[in-house]
C-alpha atoms as a PDB file:
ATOM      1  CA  UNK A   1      -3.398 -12.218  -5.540  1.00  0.00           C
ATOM      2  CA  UNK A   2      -4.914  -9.608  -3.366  1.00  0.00           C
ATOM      3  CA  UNK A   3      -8.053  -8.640  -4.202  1.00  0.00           C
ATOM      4  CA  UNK A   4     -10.995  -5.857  -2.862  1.00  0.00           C
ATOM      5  CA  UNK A   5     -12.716  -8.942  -1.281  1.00  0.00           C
ATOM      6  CA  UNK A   6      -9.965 -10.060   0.570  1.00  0.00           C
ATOM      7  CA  UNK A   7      -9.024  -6.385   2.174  1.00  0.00           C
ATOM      8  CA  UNK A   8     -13.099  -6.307   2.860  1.00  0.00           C
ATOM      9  CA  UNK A   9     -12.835  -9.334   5.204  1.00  0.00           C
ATOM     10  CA  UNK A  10      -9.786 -11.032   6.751  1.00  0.00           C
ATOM     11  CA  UNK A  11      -6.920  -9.228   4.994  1.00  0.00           C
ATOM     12  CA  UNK A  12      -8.174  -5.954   6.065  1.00  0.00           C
ATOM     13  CA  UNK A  13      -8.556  -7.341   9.532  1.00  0.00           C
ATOM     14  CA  UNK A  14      -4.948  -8.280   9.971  1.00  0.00           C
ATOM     15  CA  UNK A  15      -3.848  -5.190   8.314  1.00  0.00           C
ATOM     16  CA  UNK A  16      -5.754  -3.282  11.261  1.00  0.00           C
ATOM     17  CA  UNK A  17      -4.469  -5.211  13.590  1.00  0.00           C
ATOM     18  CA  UNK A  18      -1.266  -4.917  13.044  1.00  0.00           C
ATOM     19  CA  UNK A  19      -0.996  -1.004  11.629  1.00  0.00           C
ATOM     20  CA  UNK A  20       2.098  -0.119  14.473  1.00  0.00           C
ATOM     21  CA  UNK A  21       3.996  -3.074  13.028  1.00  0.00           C
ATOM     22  CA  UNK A  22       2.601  -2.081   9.399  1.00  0.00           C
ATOM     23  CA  UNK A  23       3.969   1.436   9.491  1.00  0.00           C
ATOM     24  CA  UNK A  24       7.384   0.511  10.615  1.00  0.00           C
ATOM     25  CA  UNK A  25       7.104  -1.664   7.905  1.00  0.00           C
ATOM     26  CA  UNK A  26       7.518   1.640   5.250  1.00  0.00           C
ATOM     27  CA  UNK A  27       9.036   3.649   7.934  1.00  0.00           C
ATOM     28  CA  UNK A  28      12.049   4.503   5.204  1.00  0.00           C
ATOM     29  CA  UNK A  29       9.872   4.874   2.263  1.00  0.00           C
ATOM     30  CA  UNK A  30       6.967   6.755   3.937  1.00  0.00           C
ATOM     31  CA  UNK A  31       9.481  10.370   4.202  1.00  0.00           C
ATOM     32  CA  UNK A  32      10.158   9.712   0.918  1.00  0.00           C
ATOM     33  CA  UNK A  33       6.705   9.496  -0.577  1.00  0.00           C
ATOM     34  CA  UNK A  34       5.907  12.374   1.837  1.00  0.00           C
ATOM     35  CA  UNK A  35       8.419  14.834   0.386  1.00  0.00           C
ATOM     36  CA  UNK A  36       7.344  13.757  -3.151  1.00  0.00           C
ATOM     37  CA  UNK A  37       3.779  14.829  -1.914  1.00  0.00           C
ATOM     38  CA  UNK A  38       4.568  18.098   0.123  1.00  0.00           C
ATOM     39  CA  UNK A  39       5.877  19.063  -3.697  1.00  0.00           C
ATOM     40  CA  UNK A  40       2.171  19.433  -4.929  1.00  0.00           C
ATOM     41  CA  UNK A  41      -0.065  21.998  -4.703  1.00  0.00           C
ATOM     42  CA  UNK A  42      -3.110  21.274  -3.581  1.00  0.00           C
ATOM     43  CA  UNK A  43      -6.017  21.801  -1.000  1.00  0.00           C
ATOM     44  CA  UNK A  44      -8.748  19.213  -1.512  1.00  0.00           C
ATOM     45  CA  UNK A  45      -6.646  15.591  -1.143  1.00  0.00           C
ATOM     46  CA  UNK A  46      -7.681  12.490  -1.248  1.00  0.00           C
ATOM     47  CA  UNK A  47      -5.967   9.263   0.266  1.00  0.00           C
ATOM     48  CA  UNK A  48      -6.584   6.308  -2.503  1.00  0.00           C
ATOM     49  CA  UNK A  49      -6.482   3.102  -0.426  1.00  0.00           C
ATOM     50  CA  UNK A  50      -5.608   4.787   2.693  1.00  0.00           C
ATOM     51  CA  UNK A  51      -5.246   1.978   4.931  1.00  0.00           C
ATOM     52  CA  UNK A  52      -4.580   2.776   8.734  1.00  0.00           C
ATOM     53  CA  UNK A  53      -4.261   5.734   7.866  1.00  0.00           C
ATOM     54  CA  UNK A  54      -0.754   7.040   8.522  1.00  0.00           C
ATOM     55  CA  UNK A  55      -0.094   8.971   5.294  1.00  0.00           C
ATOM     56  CA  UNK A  56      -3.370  11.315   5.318  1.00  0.00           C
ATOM     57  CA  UNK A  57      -2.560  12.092   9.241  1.00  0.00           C
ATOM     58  CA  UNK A  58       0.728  12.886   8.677  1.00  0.00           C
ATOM     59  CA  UNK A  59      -0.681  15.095   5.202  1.00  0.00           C
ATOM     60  CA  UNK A  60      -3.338  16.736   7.156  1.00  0.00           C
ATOM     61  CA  UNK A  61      -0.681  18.329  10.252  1.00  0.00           C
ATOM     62  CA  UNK A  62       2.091  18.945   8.187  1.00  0.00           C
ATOM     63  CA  UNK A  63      -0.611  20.835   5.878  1.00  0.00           C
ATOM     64  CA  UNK A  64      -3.357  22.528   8.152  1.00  0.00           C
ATOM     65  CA  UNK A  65      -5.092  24.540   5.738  1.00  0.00           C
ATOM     66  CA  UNK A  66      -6.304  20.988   3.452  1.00  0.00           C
ATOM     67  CA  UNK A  67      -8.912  19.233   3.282  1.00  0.00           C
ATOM     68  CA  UNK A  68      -7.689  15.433   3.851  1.00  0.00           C
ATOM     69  CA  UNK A  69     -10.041  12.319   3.318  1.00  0.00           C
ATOM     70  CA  UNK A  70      -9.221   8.502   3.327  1.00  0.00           C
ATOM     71  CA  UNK A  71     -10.910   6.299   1.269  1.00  0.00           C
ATOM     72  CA  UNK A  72     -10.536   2.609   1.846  1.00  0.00           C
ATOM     73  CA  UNK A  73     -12.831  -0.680   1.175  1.00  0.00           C
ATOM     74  CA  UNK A  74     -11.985  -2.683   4.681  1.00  0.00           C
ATOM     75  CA  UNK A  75     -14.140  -1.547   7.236  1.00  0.00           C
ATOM     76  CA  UNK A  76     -11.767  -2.585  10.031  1.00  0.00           C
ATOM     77  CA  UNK A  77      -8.832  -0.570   8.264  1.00  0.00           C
ATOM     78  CA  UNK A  78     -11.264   2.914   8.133  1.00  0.00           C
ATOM     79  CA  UNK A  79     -12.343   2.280  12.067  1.00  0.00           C
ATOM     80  CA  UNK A  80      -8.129   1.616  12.667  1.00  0.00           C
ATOM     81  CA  UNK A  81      -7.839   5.121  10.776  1.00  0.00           C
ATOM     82  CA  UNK A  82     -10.722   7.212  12.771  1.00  0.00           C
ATOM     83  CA  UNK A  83      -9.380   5.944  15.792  1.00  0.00           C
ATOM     84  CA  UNK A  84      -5.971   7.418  15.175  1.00  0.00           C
ATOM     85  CA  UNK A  85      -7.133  10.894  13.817  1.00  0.00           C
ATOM     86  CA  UNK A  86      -9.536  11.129  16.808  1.00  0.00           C
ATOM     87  CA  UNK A  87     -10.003  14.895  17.925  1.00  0.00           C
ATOM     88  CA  UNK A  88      -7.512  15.803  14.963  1.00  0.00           C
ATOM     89  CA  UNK A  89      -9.143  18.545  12.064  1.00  0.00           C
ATOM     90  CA  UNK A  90      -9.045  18.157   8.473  1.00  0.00           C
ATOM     91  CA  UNK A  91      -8.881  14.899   8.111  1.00  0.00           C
ATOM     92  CA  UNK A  92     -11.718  12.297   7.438  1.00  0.00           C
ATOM     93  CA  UNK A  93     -11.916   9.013   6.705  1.00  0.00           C
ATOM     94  CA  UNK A  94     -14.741   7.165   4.250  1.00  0.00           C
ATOM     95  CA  UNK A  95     -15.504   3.690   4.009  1.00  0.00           C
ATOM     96  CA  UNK A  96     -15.765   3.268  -0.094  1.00  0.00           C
ATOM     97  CA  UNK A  97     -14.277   2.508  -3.567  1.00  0.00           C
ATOM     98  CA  UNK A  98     -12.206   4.761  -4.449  1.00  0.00           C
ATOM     99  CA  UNK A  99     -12.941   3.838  -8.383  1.00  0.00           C
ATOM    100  CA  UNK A 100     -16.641   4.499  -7.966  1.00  0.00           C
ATOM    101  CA  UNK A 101     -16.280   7.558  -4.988  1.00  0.00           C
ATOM    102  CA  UNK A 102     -17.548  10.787  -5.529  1.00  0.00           C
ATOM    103  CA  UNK A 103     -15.912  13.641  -3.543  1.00  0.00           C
ATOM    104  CA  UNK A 104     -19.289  15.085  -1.833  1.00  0.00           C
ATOM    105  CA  UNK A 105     -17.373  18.385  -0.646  1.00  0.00           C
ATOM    106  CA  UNK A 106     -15.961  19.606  -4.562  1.00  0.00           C
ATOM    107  CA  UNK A 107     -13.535  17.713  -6.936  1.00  0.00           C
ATOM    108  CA  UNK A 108      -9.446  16.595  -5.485  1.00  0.00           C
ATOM    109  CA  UNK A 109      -6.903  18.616  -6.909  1.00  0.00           C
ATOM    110  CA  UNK A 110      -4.703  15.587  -5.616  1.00  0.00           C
ATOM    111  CA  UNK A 111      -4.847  12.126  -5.170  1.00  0.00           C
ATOM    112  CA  UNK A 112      -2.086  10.375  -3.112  1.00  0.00           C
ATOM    113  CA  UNK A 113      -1.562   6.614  -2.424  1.00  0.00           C
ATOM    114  CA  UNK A 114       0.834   4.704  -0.481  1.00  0.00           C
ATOM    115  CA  UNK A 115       0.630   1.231  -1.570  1.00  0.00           C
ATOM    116  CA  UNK A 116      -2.732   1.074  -2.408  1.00  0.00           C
ATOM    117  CA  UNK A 117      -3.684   1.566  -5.880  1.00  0.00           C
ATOM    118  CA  UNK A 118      -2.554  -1.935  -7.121  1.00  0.00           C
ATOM    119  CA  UNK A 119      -5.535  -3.946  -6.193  1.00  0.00           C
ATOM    120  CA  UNK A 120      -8.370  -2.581  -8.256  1.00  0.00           C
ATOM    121  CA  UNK A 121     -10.454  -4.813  -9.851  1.00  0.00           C
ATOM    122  CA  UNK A 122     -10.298  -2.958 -13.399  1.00  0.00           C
ATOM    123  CA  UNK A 123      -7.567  -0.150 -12.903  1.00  0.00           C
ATOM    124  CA  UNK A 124      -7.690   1.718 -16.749  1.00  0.00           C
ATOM    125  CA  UNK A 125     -11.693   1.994 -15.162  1.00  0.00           C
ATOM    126  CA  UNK A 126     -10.673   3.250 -11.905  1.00  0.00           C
ATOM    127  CA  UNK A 127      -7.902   5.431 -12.611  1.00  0.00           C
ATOM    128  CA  UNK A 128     -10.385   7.137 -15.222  1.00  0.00           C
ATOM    129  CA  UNK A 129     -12.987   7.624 -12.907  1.00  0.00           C
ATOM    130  CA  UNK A 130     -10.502   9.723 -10.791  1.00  0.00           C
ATOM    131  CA  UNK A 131      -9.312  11.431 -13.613  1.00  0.00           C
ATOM    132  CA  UNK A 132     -12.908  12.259 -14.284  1.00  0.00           C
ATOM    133  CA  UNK A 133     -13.672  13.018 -10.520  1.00  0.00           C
ATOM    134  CA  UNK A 134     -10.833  15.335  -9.920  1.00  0.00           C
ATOM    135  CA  UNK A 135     -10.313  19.403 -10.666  1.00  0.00           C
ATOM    136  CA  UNK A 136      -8.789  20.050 -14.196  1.00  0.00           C
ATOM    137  CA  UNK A 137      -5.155  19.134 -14.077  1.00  0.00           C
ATOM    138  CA  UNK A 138      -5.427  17.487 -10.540  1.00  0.00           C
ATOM    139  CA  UNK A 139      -2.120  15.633  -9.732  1.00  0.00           C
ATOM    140  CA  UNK A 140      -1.274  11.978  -8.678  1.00  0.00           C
ATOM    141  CA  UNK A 141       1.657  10.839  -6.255  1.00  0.00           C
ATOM    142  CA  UNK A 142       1.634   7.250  -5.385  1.00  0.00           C
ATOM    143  CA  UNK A 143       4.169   4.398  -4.404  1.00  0.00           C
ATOM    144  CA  UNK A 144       4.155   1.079  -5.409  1.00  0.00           C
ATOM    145  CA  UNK A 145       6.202  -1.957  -5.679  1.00  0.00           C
ATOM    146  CA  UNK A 146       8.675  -3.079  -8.110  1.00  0.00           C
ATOM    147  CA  UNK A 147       9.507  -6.434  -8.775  1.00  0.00           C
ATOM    148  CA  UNK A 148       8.810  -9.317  -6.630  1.00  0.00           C
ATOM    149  CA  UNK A 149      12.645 -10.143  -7.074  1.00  0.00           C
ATOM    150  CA  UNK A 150      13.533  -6.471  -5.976  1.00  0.00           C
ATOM    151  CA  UNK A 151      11.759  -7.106  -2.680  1.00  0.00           C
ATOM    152  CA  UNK A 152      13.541 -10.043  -0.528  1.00  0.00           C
ATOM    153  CA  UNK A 153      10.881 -10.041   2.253  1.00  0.00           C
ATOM    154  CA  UNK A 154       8.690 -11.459  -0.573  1.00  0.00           C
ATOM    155  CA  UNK A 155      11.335 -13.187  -2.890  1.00  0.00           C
ATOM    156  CA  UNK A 156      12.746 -14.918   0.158  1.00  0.00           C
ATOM    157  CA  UNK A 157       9.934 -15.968   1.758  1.00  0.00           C
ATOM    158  CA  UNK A 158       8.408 -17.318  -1.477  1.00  0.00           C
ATOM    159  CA  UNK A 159      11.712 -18.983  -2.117  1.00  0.00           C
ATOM    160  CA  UNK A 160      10.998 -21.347   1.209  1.00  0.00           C
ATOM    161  CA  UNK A 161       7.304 -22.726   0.116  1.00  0.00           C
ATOM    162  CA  UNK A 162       8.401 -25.636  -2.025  1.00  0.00           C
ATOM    163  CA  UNK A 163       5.519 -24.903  -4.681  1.00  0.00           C
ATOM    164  CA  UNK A 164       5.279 -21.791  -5.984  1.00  0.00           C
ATOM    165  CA  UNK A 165       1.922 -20.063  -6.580  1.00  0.00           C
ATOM    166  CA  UNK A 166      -0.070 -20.539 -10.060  1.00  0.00           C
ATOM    167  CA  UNK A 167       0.913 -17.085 -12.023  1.00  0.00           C
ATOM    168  CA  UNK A 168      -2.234 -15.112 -12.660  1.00  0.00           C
ATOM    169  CA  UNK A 169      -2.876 -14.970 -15.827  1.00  0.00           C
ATOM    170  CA  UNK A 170      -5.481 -11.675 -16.362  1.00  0.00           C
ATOM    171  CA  UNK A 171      -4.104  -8.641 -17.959  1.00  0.00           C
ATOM    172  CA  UNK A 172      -4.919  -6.666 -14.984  1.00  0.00           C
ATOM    173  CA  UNK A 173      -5.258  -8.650 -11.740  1.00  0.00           C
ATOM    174  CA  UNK A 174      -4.324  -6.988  -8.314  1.00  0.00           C
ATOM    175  CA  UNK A 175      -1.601  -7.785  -6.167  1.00  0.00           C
ATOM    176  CA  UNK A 176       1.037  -6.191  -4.262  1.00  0.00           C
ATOM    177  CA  UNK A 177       3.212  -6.481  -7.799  1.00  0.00           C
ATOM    178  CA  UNK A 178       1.104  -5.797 -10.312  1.00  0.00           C
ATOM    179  CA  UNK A 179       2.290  -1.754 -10.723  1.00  0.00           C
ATOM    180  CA  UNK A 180       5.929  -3.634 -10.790  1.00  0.00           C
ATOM    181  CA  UNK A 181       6.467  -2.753 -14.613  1.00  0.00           C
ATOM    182  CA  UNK A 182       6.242   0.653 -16.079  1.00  0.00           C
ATOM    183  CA  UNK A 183       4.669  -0.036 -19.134  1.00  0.00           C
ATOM    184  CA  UNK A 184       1.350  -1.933 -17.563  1.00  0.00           C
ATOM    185  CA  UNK A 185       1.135   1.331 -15.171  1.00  0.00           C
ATOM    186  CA  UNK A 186       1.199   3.413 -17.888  1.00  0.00           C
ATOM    187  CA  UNK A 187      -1.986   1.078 -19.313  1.00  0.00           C
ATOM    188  CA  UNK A 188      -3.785   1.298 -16.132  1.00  0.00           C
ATOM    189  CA  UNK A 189      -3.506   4.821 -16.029  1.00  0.00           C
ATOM    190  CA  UNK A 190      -6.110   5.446 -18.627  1.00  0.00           C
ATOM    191  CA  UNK A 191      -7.292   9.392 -17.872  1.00  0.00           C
ATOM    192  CA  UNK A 192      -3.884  10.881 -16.910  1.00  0.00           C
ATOM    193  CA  UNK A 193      -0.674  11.849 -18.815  1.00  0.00           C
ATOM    194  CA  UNK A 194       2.865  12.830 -17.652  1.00  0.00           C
ATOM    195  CA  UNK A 195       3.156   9.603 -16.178  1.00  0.00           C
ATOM    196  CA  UNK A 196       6.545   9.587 -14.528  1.00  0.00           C
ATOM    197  CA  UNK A 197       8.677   6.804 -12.576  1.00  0.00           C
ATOM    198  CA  UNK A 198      11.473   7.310  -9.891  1.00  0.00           C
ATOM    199  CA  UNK A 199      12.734   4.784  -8.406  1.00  0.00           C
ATOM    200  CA  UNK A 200      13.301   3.892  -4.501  1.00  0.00           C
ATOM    201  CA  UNK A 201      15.628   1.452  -2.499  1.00  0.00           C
ATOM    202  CA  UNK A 202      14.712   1.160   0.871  1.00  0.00           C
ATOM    203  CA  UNK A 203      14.663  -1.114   3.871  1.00  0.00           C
ATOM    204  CA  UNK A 204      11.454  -3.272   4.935  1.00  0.00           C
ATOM    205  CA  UNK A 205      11.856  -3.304   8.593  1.00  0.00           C
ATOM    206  CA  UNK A 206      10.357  -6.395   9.491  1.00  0.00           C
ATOM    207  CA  UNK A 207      10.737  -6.142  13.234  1.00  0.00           C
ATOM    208  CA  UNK A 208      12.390  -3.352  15.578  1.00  0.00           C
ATOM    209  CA  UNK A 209      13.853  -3.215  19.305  1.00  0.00           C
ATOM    210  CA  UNK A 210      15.479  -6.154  21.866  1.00  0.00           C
ATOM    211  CA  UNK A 211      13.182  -8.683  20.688  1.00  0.00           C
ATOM    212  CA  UNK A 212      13.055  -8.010  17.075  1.00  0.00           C
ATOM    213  CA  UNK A 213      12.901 -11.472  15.504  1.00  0.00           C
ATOM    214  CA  UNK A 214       9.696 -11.753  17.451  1.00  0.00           C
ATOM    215  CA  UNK A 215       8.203  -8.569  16.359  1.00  0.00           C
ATOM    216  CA  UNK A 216       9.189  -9.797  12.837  1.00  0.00           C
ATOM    217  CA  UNK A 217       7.604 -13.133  13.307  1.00  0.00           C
ATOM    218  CA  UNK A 218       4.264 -11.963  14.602  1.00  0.00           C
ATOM    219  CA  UNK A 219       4.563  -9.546  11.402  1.00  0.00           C
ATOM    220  CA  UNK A 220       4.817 -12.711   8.965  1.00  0.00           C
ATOM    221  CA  UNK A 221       2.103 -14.075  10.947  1.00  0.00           C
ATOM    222  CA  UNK A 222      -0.952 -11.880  10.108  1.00  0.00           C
ATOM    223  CA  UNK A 223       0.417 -10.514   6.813  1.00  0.00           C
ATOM    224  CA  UNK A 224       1.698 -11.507   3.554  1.00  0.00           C
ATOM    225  CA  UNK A 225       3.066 -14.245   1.440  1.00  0.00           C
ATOM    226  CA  UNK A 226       3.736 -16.129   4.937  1.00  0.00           C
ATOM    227  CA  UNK A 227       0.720 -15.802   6.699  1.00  0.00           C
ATOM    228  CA  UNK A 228      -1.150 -17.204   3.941  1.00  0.00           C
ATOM    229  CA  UNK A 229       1.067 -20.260   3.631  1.00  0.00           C
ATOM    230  CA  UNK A 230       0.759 -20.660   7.582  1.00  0.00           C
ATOM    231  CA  UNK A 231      -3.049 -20.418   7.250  1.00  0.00           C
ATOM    232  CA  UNK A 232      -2.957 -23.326   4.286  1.00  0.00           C
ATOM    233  CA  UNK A 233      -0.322 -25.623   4.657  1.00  0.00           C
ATOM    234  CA  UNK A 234      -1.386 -28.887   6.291  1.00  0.00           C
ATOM    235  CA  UNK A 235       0.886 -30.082   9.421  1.00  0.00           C
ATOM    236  CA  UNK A 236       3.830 -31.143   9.709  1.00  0.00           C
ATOM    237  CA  UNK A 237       4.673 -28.736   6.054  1.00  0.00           C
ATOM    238  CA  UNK A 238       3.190 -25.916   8.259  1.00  0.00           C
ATOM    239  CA  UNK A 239       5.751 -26.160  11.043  1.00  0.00           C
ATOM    240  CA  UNK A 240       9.055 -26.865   8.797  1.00  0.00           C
ATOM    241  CA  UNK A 241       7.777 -23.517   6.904  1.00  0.00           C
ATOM    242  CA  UNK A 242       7.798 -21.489  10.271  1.00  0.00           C
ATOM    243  CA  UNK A 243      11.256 -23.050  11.612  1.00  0.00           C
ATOM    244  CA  UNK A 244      12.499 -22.337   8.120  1.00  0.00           C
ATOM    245  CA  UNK A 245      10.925 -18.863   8.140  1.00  0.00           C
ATOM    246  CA  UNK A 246      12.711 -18.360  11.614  1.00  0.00           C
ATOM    247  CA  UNK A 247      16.181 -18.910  10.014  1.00  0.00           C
ATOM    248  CA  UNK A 248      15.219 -16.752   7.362  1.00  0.00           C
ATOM    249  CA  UNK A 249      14.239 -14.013  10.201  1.00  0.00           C
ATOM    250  CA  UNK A 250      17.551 -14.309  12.122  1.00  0.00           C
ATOM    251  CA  UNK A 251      19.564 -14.278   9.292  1.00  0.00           C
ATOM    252  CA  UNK A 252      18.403 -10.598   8.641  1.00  0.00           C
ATOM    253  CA  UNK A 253      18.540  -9.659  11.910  1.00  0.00           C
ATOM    254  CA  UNK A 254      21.120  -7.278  12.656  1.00  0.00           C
ATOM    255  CA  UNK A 255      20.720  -5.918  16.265  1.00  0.00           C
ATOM    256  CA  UNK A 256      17.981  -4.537  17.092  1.00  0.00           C
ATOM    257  CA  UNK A 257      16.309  -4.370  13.845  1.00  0.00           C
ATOM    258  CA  UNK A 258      15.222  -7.533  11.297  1.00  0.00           C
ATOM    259  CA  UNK A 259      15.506  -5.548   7.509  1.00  0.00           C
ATOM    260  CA  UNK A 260      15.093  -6.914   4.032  1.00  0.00           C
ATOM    261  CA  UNK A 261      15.960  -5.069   0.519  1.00  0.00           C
ATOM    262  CA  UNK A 262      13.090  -3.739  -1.073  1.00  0.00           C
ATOM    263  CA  UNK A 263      12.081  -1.657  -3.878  1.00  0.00           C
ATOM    264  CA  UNK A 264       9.691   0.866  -5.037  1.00  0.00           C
ATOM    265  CA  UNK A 265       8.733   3.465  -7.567  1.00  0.00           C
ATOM    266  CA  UNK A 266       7.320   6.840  -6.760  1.00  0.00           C
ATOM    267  CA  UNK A 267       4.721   7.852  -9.200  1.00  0.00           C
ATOM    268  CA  UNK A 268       3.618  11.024 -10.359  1.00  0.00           C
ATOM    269  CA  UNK A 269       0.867  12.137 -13.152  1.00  0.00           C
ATOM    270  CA  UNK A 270      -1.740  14.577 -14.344  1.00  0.00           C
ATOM    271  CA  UNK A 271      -5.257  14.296 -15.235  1.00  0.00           C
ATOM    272  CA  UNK A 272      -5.814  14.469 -18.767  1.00  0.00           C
ATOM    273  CA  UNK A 273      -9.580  15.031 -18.154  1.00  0.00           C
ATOM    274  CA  UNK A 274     -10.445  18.053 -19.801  1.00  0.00           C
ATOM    275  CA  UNK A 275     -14.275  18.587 -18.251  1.00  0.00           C
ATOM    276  CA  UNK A 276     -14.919  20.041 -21.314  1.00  0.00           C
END
């Protein structure tokens, strides 16, 4: 589990850090969630989760007569965002909650999210709070994960830690799977209606160019399911896991590139909120 804490302090850190390795990550679902995006109208957006950054940038030149903001909770994530947009125009970034945010320059007419909307605390609470922020009939395109099993950078990796994590029992706890199953998004997404799923295949490009295993192994170092076992395990468990972890690097690594199946869905919805 991921939660709002964790991207406030060191997970939010790492992610900073490591944003140019981060955005190669998505590189082949990021056009994708883009096109979904450039499909909406709409002039006053708003970045849910917005992380480094990349997606509101890339919004706010492709679409120069918006109004882009970021909103984020990890202070080292917004500062990795300002610094990129530096000089650029209609594009901001706020450090904030998205579920409790209040547009201070008139309601969204769209929300987008790469990634980020599975790690509220209380998401039917959230999700109706934008619904309740946003114009009348504002519009939602997000990505998110399927399955843990759909996505072998995870699956695999978990598959070399000889205990598997406790499951998390709470009907609505956040993690980088919990928007895996239609059904529970649906629940989340108290406030909006025309809920609808498509589904994407893609590569997770772990590492790129003539040293790519290394680039892939100082990925698995700062973020995810490895880099929290690394942190934990006691020695010698630590250093079998990265050996093994090597293999598991080299084994995908075709060329000049280390890839992994993964899976998401692409999200779309409308607010319900009447402002009546």
């Amino acid at each position: 589990m991921t939660d709002k804490a964790q991207w406030q302090g060191g997970v939010g850190r790492n992610w900073a850090d490591a944003w140019q390795r981060t955005d190669i990550t998505f590189s082949e679902l990021t056009p994708r969630l883009l096109a979904a995006i450039a499909a909406e109208p709409g002039r006053r957006i708003v970045d849910v989760g917005c992380g480094a950054g990349e997606v509101a940038i890339a919004i706010a030149l492709a679409r120069p007569d918006t109004c882009v903001t970021g909103v984020d909770v990890s202070p080292d994530l917004v500062e990795a965002a300002q610094a990129r947009a530096s000089g650029m125009s209609g594009v901001s970034f706020v450090l904030a909650n998205a579920a409790e945010w209040i547009a201070p320059d008139g309601a969204p007419d769209l929300y987008i999210s790469r990634h980020g909307v599975m790690f509220f605390d209380d998401p039917p609470t959230a999700f109706a709070h934008l619904a309740a922020s946003a114009s009348p009939g504002a519009r939602f395109v997000f990505s998110c994960f399927r399955s843990a099993s759909e996505n072998a950078w995870a699956s695999a990796i978990a598959g070399l830690l000889s205990q598997a994590p406790e499951p998390e029992t709470r009907p609505f706890a956040p993690g980088p799977f919990a928007f895996a199953e239609p059904d529970h998004v649906r629940l989340c997404m108290a406030g909006w209606r025309d809920v609808a799923f498509a589904p994407v295949d893609f590569s997770y490009i772990a590492g790129t160019g003539p040293n790519a295993v290394a680039e892939a192994m100082a990925l698995f170092r700062r973020i995810g399911p490895a880099a929290s076992a690394m942190r934990t395990l006691p020695e010698p468990d630590r250093a079998d896991f990265e050996s093994r972890l090597l293999e598991l690097v080299e084994a995908h690594c075709d060329g000049e590139k280390v890839a992994f199946p993964a899976a998401a869905w692409l999200v779309t919805a409308t607010s319900d909120y009447s402002h009546g």
